[in-house]
PDB file of N, CA and C in Angstrom:
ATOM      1  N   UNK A   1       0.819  -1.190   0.000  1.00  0.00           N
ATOM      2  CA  UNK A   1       0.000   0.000   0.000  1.00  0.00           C
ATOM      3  C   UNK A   1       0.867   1.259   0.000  1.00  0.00           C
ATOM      4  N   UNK A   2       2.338   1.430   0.685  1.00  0.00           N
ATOM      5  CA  UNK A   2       3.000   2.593   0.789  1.00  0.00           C
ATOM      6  C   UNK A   2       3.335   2.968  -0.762  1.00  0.00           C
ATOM      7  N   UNK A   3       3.767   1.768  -1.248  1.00  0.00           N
ATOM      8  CA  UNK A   3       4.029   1.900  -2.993  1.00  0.00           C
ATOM      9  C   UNK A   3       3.273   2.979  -3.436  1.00  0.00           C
ATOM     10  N   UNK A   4       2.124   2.055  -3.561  1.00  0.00           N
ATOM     11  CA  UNK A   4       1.435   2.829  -4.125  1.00  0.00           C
ATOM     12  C   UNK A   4       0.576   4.081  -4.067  1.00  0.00           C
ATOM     13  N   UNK A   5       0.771   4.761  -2.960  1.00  0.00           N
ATOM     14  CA  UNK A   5       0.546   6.198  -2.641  1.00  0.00           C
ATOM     15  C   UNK A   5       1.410   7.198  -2.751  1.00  0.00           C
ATOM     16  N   UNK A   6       2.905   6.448  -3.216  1.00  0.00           N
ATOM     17  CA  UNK A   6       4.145   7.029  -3.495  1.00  0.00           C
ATOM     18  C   UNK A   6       3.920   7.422  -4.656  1.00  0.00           C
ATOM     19  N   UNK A   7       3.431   6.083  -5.424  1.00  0.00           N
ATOM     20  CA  UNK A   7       3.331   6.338  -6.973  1.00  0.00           C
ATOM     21  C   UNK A   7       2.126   7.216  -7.774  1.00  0.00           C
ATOM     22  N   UNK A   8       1.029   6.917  -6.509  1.00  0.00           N
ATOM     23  CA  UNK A   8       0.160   8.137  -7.005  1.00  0.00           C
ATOM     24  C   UNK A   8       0.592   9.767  -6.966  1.00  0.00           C
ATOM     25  N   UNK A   9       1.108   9.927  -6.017  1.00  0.00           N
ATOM     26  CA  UNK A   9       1.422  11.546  -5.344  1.00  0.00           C
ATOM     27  C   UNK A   9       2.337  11.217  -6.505  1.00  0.00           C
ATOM     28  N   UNK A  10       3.505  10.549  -6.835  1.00  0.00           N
ATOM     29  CA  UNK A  10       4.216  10.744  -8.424  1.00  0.00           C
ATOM     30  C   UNK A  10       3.411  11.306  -8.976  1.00  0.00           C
ATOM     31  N   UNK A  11       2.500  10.954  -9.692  1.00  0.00           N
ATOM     32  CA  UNK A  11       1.430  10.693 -10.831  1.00  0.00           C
ATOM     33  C   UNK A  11       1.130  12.360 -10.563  1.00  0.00           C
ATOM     34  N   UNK A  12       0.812  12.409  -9.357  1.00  0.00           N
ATOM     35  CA  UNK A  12       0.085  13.896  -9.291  1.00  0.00           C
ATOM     36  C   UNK A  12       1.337  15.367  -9.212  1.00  0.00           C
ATOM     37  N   UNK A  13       2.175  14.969  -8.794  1.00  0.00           N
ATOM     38  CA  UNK A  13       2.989  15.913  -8.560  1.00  0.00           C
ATOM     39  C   UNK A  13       3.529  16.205 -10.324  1.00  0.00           C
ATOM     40  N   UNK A  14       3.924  15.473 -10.643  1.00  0.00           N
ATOM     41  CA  UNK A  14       4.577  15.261 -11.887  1.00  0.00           C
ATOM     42  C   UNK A  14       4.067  16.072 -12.958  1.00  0.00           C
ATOM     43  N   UNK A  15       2.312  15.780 -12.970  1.00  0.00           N
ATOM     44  CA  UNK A  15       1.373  16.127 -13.734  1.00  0.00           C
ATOM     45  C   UNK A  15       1.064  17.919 -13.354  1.00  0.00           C
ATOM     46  N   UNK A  16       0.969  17.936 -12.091  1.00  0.00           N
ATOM     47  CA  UNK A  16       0.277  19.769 -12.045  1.00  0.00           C
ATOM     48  C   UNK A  16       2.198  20.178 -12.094  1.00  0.00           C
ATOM     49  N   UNK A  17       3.101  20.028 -12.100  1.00  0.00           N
ATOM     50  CA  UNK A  17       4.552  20.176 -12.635  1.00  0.00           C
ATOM     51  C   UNK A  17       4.509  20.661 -13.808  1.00  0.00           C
ATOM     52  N   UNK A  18       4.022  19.883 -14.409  1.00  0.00           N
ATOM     53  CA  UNK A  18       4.193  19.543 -15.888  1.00  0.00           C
ATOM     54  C   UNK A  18       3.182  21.025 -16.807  1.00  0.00           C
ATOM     55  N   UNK A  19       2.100  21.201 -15.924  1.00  0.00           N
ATOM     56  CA  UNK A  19       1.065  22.327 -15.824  1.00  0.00           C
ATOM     57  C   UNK A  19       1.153  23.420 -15.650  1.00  0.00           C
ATOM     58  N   UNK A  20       2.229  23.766 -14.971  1.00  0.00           N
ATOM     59  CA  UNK A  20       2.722  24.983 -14.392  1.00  0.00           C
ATOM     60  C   UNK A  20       3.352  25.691 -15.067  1.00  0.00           C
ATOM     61  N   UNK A  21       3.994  25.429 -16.437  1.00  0.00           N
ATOM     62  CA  UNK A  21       4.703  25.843 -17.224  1.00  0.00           C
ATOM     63  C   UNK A  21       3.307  27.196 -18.392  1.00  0.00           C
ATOM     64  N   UNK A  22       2.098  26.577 -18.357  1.00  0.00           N
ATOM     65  CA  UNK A  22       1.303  26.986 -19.077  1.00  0.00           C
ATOM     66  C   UNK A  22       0.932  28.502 -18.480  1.00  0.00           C
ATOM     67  N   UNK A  23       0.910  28.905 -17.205  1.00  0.00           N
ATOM     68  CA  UNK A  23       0.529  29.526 -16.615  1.00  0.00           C
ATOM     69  C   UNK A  23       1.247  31.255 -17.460  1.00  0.00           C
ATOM     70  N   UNK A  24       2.711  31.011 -18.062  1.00  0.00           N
ATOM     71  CA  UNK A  24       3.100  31.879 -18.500  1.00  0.00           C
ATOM     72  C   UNK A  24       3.687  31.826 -20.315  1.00  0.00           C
ATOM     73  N   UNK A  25       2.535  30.816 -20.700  1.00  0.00           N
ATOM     74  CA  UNK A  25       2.590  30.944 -21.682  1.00  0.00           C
ATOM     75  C   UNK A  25       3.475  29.848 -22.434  1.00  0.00           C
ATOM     76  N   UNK A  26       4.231  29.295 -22.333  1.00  0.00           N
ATOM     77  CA  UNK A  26       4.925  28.277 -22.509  1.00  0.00           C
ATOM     78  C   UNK A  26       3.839  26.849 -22.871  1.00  0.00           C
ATOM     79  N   UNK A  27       4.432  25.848 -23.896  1.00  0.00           N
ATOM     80  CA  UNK A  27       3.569  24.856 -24.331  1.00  0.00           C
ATOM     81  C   UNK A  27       4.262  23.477 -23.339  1.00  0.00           C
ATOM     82  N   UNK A  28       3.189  22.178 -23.630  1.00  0.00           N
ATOM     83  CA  UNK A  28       3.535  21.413 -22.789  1.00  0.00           C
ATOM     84  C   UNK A  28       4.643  20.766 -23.239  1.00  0.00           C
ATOM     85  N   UNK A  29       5.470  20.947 -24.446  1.00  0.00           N
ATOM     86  CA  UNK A  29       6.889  20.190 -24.695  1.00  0.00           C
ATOM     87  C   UNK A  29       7.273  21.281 -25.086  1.00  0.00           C
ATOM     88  N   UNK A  30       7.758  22.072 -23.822  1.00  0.00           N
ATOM     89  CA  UNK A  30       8.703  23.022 -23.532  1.00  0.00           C
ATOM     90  C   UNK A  30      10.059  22.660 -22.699  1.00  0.00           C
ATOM     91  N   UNK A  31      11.632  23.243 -22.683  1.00  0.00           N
ATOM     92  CA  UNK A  31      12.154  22.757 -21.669  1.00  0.00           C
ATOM     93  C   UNK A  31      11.553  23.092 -20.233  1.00  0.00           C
ATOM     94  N   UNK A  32      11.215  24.261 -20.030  1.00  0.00           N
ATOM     95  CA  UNK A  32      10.507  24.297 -18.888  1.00  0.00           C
ATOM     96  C   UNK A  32       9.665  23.873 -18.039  1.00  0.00           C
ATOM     97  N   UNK A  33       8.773  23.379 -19.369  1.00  0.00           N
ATOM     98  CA  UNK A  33       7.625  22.395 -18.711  1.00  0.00           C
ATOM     99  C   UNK A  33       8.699  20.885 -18.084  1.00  0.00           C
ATOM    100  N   UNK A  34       9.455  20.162 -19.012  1.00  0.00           N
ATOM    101  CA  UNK A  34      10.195  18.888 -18.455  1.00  0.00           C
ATOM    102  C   UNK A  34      10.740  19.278 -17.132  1.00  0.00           C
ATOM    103  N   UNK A  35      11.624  20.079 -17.007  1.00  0.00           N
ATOM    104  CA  UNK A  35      11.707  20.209 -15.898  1.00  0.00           C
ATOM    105  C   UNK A  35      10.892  20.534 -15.038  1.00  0.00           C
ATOM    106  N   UNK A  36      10.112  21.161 -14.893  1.00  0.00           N
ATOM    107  CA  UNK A  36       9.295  21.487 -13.923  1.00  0.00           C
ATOM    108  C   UNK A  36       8.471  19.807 -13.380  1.00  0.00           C
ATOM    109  N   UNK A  37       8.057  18.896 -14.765  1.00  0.00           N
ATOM    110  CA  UNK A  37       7.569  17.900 -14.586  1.00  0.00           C
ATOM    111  C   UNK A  37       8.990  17.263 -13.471  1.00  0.00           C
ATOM    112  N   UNK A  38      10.180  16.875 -13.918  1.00  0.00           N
ATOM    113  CA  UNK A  38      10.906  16.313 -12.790  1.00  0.00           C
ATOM    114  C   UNK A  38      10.895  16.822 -11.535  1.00  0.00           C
ATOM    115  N   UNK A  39      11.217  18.035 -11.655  1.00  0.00           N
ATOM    116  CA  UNK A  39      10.882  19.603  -9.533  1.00  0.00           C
ATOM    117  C   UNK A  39       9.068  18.461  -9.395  1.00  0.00           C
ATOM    118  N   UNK A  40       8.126  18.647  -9.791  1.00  0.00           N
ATOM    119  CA  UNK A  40       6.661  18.035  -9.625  1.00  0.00           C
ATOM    120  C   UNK A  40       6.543  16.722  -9.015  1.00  0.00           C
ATOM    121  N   UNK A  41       7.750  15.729  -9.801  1.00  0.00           N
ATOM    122  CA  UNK A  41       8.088  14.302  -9.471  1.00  0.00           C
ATOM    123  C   UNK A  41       8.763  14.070  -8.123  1.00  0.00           C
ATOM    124  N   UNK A  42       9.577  14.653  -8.305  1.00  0.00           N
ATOM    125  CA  UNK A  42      10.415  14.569  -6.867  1.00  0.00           C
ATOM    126  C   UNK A  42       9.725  14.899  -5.645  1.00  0.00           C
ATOM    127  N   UNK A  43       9.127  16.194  -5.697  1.00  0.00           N
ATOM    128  CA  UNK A  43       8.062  16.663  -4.674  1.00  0.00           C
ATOM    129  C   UNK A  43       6.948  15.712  -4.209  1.00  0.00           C
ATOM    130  N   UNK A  44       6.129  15.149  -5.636  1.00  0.00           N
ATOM    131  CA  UNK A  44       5.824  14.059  -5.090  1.00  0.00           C
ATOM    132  C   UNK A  44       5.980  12.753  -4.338  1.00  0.00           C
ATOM    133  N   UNK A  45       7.218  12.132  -4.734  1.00  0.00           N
ATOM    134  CA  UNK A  45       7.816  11.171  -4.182  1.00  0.00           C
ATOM    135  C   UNK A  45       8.180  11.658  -2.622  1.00  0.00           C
ATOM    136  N   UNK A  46       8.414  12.903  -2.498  1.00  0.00           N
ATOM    137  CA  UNK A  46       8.571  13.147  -1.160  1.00  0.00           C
ATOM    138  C   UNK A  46       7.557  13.413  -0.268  1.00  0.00           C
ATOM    139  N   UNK A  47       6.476  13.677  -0.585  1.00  0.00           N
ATOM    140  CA  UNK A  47       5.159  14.042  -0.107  1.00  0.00           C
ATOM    141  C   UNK A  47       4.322  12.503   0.036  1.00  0.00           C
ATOM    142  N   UNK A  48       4.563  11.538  -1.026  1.00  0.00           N
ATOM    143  CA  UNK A  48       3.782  10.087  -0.962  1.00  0.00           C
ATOM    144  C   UNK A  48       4.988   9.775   0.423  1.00  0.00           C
ATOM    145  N   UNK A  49       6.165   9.786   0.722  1.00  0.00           N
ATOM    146  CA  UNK A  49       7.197   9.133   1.159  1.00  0.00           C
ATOM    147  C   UNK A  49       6.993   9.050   2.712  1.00  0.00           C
ATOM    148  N   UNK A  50       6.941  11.140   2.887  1.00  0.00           N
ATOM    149  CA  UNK A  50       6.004  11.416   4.384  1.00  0.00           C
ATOM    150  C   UNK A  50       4.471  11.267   4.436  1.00  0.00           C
ATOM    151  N   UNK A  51       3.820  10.911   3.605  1.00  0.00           N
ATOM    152  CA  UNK A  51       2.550  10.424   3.935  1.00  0.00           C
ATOM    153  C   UNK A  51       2.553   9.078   4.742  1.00  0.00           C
ATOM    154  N   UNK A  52       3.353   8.114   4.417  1.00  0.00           N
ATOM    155  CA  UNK A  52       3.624   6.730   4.331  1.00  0.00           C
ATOM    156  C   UNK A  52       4.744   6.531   5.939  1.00  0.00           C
ATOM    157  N   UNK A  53       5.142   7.850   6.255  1.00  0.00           N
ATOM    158  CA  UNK A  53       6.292   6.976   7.345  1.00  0.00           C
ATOM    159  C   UNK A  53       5.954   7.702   8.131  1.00  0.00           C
TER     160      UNK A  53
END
């Protein structure tokens, strides 16, 4: 079960990451947007990580 609340908050972090780039105009295969999707990923993984311990 920890898995997989890790991997959701992934899923979610990754995704409004990935979103954030639009806000100033930028498209979703932008460099900005990728990165932001990895900063989104990581955050998530850390947020599923302290949910879980």
């Amino acid at each position: 079960m920890e898995k997989k609340i890790i991997w959701i908050s992934l899923f979610i972090g990754s995704t409004i990451g990935g979103f954030i780039p639009l806000l100033w105009g930028e498209n979703m295969i932008s460099f900005s947007s990728i990165l932001f999707t990895g900063i989104g990923g990581f955050i998530g993984i850390w947020v599923g990580f302290k949910m879980t311990h």
